[in-house]
PDB file of N, CA and C in Angstrom:
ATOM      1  N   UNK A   1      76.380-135.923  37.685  1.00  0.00           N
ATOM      2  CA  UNK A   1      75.636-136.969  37.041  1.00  0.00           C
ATOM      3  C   UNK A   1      74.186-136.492  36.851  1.00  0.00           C
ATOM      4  N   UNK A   2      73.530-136.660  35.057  1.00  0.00           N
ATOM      5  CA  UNK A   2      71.984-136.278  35.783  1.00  0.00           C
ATOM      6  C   UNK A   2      71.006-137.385  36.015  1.00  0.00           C
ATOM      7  N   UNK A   3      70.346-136.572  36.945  1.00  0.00           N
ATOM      8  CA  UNK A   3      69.447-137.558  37.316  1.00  0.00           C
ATOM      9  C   UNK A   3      67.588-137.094  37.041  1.00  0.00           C
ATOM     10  N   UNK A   4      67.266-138.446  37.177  1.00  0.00           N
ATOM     11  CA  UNK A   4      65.806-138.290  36.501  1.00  0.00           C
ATOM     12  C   UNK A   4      64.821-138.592  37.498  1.00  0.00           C
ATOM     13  N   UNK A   5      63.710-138.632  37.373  1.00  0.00           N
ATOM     14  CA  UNK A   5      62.592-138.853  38.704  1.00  0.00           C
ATOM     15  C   UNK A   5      61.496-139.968  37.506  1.00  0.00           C
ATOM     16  N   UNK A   6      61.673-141.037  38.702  1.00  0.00           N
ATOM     17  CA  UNK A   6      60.756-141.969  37.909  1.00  0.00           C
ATOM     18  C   UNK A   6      59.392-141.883  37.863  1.00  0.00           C
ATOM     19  N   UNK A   7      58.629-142.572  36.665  1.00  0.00           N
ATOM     20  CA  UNK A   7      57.510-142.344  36.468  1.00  0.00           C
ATOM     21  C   UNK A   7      56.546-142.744  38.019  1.00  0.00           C
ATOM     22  N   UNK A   8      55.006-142.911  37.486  1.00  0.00           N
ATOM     23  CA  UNK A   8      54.539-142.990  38.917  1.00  0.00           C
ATOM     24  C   UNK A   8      53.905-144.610  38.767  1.00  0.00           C
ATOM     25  N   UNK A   9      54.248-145.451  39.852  1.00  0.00           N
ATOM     26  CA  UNK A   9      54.400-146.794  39.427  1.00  0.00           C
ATOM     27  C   UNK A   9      52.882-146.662  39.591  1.00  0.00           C
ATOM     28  N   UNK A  10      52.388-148.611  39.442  1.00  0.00           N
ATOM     29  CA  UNK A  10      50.917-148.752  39.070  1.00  0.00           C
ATOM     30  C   UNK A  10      50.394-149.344  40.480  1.00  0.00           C
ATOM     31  N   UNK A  11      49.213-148.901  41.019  1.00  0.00           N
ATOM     32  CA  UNK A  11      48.918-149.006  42.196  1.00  0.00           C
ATOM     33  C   UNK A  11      48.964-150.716  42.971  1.00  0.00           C
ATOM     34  N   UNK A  12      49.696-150.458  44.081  1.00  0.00           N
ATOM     35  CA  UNK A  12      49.735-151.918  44.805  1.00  0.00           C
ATOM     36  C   UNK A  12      49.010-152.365  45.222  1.00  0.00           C
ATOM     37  N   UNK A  13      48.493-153.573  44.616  1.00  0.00           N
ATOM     38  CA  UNK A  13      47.605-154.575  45.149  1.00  0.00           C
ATOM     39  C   UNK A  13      47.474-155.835  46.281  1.00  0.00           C
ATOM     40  N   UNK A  14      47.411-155.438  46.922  1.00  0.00           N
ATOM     41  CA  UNK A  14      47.609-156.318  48.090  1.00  0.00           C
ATOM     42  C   UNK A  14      46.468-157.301  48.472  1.00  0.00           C
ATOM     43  N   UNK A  15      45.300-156.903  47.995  1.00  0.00           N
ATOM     44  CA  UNK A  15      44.178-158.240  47.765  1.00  0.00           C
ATOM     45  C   UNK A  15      43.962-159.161  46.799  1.00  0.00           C
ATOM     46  N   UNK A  16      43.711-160.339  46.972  1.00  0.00           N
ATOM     47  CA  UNK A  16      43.324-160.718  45.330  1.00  0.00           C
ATOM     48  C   UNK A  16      41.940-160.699  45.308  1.00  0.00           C
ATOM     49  N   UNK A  17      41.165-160.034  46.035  1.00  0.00           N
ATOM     50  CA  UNK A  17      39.707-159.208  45.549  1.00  0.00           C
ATOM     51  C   UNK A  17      39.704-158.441  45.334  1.00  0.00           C
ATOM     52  N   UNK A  18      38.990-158.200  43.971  1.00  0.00           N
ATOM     53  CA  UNK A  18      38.969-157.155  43.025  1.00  0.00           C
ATOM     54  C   UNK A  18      37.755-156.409  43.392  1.00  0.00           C
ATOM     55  N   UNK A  19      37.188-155.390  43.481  1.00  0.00           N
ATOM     56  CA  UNK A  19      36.133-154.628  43.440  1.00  0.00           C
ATOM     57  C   UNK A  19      36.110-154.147  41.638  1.00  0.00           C
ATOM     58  N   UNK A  20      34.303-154.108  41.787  1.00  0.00           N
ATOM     59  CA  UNK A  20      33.993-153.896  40.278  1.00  0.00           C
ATOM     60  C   UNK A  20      32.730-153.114  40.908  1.00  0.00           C
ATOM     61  N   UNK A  21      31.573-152.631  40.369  1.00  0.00           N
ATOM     62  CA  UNK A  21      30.675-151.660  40.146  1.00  0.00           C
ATOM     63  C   UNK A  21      30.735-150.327  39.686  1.00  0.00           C
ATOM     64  N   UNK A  22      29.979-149.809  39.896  1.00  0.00           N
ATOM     65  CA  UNK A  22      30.178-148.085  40.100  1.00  0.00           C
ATOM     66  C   UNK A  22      31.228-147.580  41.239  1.00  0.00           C
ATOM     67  N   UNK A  23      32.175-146.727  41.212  1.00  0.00           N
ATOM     68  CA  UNK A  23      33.239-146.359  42.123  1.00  0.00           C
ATOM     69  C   UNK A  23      33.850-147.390  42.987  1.00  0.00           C
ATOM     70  N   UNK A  24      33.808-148.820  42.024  1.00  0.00           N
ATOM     71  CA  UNK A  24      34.082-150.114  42.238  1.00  0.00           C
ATOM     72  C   UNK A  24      33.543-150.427  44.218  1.00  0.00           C
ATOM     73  N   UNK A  25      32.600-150.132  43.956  1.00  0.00           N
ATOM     74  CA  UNK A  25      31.787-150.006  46.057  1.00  0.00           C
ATOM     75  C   UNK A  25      31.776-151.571  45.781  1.00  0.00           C
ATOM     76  N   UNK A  26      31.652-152.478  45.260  1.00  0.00           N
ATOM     77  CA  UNK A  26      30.855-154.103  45.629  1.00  0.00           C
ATOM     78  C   UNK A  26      32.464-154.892  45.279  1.00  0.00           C
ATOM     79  N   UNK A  27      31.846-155.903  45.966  1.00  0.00           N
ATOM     80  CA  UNK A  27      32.816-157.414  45.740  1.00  0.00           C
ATOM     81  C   UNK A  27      32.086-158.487  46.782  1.00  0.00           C
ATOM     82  N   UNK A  28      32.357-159.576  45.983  1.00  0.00           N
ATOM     83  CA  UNK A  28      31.711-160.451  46.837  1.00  0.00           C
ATOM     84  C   UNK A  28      30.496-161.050  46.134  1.00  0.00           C
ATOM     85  N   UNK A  29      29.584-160.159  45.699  1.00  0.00           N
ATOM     86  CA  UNK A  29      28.831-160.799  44.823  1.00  0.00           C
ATOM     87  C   UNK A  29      28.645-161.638  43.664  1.00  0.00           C
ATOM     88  N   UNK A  30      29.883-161.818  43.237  1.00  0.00           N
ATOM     89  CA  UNK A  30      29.876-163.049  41.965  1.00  0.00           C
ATOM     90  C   UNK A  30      30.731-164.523  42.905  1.00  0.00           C
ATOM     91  N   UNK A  31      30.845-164.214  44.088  1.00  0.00           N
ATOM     92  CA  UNK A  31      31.498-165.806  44.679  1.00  0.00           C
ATOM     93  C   UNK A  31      31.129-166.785  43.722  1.00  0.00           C
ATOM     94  N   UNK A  32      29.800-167.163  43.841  1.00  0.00           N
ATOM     95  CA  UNK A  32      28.452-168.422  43.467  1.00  0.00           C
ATOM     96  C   UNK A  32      28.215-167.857  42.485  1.00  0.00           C
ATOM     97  N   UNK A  33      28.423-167.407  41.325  1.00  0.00           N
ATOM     98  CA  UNK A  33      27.465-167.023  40.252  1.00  0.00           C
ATOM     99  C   UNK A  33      27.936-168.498  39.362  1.00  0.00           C
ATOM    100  N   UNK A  34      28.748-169.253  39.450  1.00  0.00           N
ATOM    101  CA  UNK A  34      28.397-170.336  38.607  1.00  0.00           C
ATOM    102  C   UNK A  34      27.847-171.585  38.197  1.00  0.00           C
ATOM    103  N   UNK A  35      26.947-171.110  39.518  1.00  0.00           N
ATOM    104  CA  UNK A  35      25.606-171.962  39.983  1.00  0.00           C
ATOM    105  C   UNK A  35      24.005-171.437  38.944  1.00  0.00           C
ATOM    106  N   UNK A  36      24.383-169.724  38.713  1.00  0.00           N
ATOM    107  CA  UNK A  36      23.093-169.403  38.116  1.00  0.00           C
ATOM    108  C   UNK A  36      24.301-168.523  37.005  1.00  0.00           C
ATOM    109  N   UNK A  37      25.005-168.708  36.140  1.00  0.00           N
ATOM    110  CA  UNK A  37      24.901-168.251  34.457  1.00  0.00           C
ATOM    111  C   UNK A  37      24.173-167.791  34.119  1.00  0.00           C
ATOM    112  N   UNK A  38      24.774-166.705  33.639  1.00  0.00           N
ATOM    113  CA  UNK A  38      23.849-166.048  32.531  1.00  0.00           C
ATOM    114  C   UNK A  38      24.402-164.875  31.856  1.00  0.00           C
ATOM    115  N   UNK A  39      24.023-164.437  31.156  1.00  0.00           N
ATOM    116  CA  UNK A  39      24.400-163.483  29.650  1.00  0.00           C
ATOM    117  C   UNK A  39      25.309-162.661  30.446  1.00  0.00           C
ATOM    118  N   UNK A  40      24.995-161.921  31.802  1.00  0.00           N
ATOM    119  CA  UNK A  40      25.523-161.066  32.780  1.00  0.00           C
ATOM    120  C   UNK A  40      26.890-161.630  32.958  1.00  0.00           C
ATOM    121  N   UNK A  41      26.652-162.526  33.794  1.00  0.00           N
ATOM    122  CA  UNK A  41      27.871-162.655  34.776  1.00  0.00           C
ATOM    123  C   UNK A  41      28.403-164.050  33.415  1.00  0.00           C
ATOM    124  N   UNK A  42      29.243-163.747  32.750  1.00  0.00           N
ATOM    125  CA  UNK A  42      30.081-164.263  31.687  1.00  0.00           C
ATOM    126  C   UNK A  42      31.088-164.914  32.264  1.00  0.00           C
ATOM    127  N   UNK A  43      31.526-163.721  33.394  1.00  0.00           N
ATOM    128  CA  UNK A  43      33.094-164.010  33.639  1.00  0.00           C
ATOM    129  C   UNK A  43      33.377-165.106  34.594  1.00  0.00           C
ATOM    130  N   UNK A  44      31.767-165.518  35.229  1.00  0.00           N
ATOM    131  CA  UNK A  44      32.352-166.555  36.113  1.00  0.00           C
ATOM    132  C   UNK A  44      32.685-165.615  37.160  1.00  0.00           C
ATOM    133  N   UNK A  45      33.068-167.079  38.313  1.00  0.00           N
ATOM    134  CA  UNK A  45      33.477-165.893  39.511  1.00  0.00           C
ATOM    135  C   UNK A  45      34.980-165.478  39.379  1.00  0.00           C
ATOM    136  N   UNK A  46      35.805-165.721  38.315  1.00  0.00           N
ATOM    137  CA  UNK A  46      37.019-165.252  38.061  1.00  0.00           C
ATOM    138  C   UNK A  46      36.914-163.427  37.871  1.00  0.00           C
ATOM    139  N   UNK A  47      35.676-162.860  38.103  1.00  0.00           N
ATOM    140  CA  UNK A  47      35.248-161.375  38.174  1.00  0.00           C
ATOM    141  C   UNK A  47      35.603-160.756  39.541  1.00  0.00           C
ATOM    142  N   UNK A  48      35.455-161.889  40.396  1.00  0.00           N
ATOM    143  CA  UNK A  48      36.590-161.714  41.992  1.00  0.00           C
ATOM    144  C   UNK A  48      37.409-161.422  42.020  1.00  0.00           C
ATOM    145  N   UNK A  49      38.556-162.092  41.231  1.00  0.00           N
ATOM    146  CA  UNK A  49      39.455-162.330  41.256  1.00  0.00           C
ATOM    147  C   UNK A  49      40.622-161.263  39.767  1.00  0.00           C
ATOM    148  N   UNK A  50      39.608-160.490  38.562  1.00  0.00           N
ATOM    149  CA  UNK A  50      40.353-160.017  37.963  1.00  0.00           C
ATOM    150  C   UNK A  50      40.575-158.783  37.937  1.00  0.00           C
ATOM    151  N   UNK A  51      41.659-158.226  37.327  1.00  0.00           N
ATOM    152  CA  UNK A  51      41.878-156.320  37.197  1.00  0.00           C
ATOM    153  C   UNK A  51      40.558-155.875  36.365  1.00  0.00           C
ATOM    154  N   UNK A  52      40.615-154.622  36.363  1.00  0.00           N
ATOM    155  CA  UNK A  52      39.639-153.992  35.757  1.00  0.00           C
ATOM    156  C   UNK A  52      40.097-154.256  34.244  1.00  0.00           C
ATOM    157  N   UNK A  53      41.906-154.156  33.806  1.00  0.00           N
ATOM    158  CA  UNK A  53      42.214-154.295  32.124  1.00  0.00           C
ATOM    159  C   UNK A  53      41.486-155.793  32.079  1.00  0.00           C
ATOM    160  N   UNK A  54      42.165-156.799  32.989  1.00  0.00           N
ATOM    161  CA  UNK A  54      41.566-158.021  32.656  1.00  0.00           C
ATOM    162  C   UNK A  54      40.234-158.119  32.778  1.00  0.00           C
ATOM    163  N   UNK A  55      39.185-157.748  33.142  1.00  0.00           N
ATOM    164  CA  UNK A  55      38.071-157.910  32.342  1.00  0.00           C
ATOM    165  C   UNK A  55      37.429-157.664  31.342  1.00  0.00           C
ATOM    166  N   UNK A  56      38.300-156.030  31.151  1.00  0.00           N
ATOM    167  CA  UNK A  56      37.760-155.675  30.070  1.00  0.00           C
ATOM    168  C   UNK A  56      38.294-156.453  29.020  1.00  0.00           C
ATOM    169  N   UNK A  57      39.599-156.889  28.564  1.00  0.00           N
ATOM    170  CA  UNK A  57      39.936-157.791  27.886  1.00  0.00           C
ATOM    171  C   UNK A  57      38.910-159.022  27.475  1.00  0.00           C
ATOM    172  N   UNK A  58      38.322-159.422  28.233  1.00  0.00           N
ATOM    173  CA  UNK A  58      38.085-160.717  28.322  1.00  0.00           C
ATOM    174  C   UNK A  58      36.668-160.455  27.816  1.00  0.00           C
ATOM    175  N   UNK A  59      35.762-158.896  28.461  1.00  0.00           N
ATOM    176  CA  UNK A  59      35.023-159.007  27.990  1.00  0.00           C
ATOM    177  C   UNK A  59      34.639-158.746  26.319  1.00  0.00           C
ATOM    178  N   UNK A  60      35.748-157.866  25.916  1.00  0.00           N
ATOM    179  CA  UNK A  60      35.838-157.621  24.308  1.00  0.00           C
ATOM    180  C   UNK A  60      35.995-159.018  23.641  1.00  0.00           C
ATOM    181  N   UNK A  61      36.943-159.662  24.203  1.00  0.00           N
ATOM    182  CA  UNK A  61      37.025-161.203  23.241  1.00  0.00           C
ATOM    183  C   UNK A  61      36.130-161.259  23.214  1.00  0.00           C
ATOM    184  N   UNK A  62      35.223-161.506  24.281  1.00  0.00           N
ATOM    185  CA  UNK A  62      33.995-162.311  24.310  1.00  0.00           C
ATOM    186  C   UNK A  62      32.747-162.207  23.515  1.00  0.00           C
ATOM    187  N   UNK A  63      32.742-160.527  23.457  1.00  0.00           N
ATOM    188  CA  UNK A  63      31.859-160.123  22.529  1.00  0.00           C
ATOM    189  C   UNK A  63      31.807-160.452  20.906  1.00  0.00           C
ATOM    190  N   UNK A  64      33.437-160.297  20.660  1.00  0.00           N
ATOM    191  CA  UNK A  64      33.978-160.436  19.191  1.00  0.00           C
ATOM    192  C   UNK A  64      33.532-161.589  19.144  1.00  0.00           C
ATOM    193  N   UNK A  65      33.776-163.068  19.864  1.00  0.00           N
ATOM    194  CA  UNK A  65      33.141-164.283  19.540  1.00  0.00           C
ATOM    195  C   UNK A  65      31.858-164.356  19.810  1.00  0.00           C
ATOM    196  N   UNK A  66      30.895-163.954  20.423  1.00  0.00           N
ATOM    197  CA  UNK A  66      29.944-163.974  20.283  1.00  0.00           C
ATOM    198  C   UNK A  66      29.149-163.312  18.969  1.00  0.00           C
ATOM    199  N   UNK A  67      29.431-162.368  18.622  1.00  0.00           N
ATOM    200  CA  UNK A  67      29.281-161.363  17.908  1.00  0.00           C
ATOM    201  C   UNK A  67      28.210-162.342  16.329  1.00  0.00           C
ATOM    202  N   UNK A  68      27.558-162.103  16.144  1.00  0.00           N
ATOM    203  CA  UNK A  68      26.491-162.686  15.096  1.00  0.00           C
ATOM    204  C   UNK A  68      25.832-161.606  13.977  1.00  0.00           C
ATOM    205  N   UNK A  69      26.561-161.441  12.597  1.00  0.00           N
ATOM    206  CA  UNK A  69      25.719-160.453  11.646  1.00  0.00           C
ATOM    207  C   UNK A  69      24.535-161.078  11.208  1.00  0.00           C
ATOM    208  N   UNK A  70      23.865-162.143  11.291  1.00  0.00           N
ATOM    209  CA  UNK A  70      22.948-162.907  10.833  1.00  0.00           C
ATOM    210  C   UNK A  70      21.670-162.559  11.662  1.00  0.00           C
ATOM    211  N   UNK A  71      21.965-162.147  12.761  1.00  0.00           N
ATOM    212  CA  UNK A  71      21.161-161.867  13.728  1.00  0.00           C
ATOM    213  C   UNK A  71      20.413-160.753  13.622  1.00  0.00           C
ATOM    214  N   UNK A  72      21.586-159.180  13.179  1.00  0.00           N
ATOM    215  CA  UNK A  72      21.175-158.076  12.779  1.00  0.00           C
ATOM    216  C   UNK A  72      20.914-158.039  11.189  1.00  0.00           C
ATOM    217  N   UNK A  73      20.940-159.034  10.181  1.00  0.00           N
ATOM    218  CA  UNK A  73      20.257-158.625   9.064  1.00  0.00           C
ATOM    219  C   UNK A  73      18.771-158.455   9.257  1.00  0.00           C
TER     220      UNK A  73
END
């Protein structure tokens, strides 16, 4: 029979805190950010809580709707 060697699965997550920064070192710091909003912290403290695809996702929507040519004429 042949046999095959499976791909290499996607790393297990066993927290639902996410680390984000540089060499993702921080977490913790957006707990409370939806006390002080702002242009930065968009994501809310759901930035705790998401993958690195899911933010980036979220942050491209975000941009596309934000996004203003009226601004740069």
């Amino acid at each position: 029979m042949p046999q095959e060697v499976p791909g290499e699965l996607p790393p297990l997550k066993i927290s639902v805190q996410s680390c984000y920064g540089f060499l993702d070192m921080h977490s913790g710091y957006l707990r409370h950010v939806t006390h002080t909003e702002n242009e930065v912290n968009e994501l809310g403290d759901a930035a705790e809580s998401c993958t690195k695809a899911e933010r980036r996702v979220k942050r491209l929507k975000h941009e596309d709707e934000k996004f203003d040519e009226e601004h740069y004429m």
